[in-house]
Protein backbone atom coordinates (compact mmCIF):
# COMPACT_ATOMS: atom_id res chain seq x y z
CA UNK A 1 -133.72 183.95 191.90
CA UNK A 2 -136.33 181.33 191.40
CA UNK A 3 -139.10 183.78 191.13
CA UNK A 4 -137.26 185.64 188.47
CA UNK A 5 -136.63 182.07 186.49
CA UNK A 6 -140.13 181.65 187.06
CA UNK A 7 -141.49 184.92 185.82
CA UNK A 8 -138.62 184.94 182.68
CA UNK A 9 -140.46 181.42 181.67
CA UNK A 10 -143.69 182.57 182.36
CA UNK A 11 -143.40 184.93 180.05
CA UNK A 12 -141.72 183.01 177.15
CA UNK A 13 -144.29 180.62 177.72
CA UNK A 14 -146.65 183.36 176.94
CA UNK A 15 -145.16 185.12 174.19
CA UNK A 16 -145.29 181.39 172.23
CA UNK A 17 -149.18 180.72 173.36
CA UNK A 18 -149.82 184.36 171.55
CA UNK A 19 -147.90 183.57 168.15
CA UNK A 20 -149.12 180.40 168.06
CA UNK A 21 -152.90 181.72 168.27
CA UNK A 22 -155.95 182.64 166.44
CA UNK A 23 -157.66 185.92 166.59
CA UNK A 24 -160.16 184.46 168.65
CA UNK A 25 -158.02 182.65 170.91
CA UNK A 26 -155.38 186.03 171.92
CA UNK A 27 -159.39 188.48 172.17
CA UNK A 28 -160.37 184.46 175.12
CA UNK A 29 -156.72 184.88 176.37
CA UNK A 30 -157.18 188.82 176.97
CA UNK A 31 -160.19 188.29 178.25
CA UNK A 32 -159.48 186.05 180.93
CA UNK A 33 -156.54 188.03 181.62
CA UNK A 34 -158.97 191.22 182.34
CA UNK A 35 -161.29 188.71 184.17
CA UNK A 36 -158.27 187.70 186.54
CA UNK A 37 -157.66 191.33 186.91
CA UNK A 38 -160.92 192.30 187.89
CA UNK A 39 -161.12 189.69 190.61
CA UNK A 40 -157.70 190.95 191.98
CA UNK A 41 -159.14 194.16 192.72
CA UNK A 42 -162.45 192.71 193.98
CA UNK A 43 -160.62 190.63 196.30
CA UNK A 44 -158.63 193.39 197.79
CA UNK A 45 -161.37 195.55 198.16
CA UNK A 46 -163.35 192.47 199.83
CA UNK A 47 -160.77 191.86 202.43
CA UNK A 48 -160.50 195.63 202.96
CA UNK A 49 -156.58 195.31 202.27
CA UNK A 50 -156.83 198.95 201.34
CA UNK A 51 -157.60 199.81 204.59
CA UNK A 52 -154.73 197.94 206.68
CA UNK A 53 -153.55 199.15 209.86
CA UNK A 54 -150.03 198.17 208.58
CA UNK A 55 -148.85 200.68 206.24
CA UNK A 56 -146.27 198.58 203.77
CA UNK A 57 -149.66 196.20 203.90
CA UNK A 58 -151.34 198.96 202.56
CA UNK A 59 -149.34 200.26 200.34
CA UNK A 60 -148.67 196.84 198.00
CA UNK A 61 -152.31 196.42 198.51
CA UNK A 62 -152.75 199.97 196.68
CA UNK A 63 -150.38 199.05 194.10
CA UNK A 64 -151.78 196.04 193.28
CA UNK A 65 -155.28 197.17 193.24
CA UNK A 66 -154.62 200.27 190.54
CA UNK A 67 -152.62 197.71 188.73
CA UNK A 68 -155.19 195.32 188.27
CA UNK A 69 -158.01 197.76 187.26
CA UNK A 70 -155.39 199.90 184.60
CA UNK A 71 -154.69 196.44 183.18
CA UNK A 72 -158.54 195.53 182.75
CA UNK A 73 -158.80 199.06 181.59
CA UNK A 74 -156.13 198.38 179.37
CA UNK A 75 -157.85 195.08 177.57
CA UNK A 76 -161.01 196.87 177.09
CA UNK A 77 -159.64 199.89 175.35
CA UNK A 78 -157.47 197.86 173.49
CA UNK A 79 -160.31 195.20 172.57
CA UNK A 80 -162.47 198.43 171.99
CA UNK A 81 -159.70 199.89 169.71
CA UNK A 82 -159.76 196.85 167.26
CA UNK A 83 -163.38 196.64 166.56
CA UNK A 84 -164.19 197.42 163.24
CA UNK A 85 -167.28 198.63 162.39
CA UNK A 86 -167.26 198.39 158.95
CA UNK A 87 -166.82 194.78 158.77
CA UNK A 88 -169.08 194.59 161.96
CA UNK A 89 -172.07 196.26 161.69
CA UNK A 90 -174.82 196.39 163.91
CA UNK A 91 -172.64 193.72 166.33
CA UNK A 92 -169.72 195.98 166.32
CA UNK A 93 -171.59 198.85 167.22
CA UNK A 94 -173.00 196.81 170.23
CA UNK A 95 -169.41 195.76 171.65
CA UNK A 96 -168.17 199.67 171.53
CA UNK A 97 -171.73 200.50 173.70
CA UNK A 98 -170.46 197.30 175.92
CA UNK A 99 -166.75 198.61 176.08
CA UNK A 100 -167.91 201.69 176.72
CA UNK A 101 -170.34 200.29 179.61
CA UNK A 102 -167.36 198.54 180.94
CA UNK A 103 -164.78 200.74 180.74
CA UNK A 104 -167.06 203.30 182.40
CA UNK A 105 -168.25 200.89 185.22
CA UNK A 106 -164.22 199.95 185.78
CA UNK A 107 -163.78 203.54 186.51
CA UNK A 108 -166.45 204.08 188.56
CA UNK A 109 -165.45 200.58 190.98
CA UNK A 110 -162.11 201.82 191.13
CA UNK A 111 -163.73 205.46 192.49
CA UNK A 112 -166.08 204.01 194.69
CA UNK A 113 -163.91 200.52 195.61
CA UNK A 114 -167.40 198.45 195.25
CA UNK A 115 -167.88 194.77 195.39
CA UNK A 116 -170.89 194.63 193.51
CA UNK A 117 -169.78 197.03 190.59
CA UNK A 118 -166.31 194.66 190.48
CA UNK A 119 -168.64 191.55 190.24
CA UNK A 120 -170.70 192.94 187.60
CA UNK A 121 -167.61 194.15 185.71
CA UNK A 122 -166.13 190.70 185.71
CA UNK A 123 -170.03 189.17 185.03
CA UNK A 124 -169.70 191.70 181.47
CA UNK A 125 -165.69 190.31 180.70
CA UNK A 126 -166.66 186.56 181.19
CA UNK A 127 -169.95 186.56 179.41
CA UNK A 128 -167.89 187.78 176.42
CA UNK A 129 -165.29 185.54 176.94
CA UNK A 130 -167.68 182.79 177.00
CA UNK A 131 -169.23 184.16 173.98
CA UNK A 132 -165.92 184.20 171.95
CA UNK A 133 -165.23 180.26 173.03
CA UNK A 134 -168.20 179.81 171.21
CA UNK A 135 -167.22 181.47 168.09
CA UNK A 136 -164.21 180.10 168.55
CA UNK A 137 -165.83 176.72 168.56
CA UNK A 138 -167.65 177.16 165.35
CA UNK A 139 -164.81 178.63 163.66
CA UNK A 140 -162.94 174.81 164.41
CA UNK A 141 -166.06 172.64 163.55
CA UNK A 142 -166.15 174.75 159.89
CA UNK A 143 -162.78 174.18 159.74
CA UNK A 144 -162.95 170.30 159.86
């Protein structure tokens, strides 16, 4: 019961964060939703959960490892799907190459189950993250 209180507020709590946000802030909160995500399925692959002698052990580990990577998927399509190149230009051009690179290189981790592809995955998501604090940043100093 708790856990479902928990979850139900979670998400309330979440749904106000989002209406109550910039652009910039719901592409940071993505973002370090796809980051989270990514490190999920690193970590399972890491501790070779997928692998587990127990079978229910493996199974939730499954489940949660081709849930984390379809939700990363999920934010980069999505984030891909909203860039608009005629506002853009040459810098919107360069994030659908980068989605592209990503969503490509989340496909091939989840194929191959790689540490080092999952760590360079989540290296891409937080480097754009960080990059949209700091327009995010500049937006609120021209702002006051």
């Amino acid at each position: 019961m708790f856990k479902k209180n928990a979850a139900t507020y979670k998400a309330a709590q979440n749904t106000s964060r989002a209406s109550e946000s910039s652009p910039e802030e719901l592409i940071i909160l993505l973002l370090e939703k796809a980051c989270s995500s990514v490190l999920r399925a690193k970590l399972i692959v890491s501790e070779n959960k997928l692998d587990a002698p127990d079978l229910d052990e493996r199974l939730t580990a499954t489940e949660e490892y081709f849930t984390a990577i379809a939700k990363a998927l999920e934010i980069a399509m999505a984030l891909r799907a909203v860039v608009d190149l005629e506002k853009g230009g040459a810098l919107a051009t360069q994030l659908l190459v980068t989605y592209d690179a990503i969503i490509r290189g989340l496909n091939e981790a989840r194929k191959d189950k790689s540490v080092p592809a999952f760590e360079k995955i989540y290296e891409a998501f937080s480097e754009m993250k960080d990059a949209w604090l700091t327009v995010r940043s500049m937006n609120i100093k021209q702002a006051v």
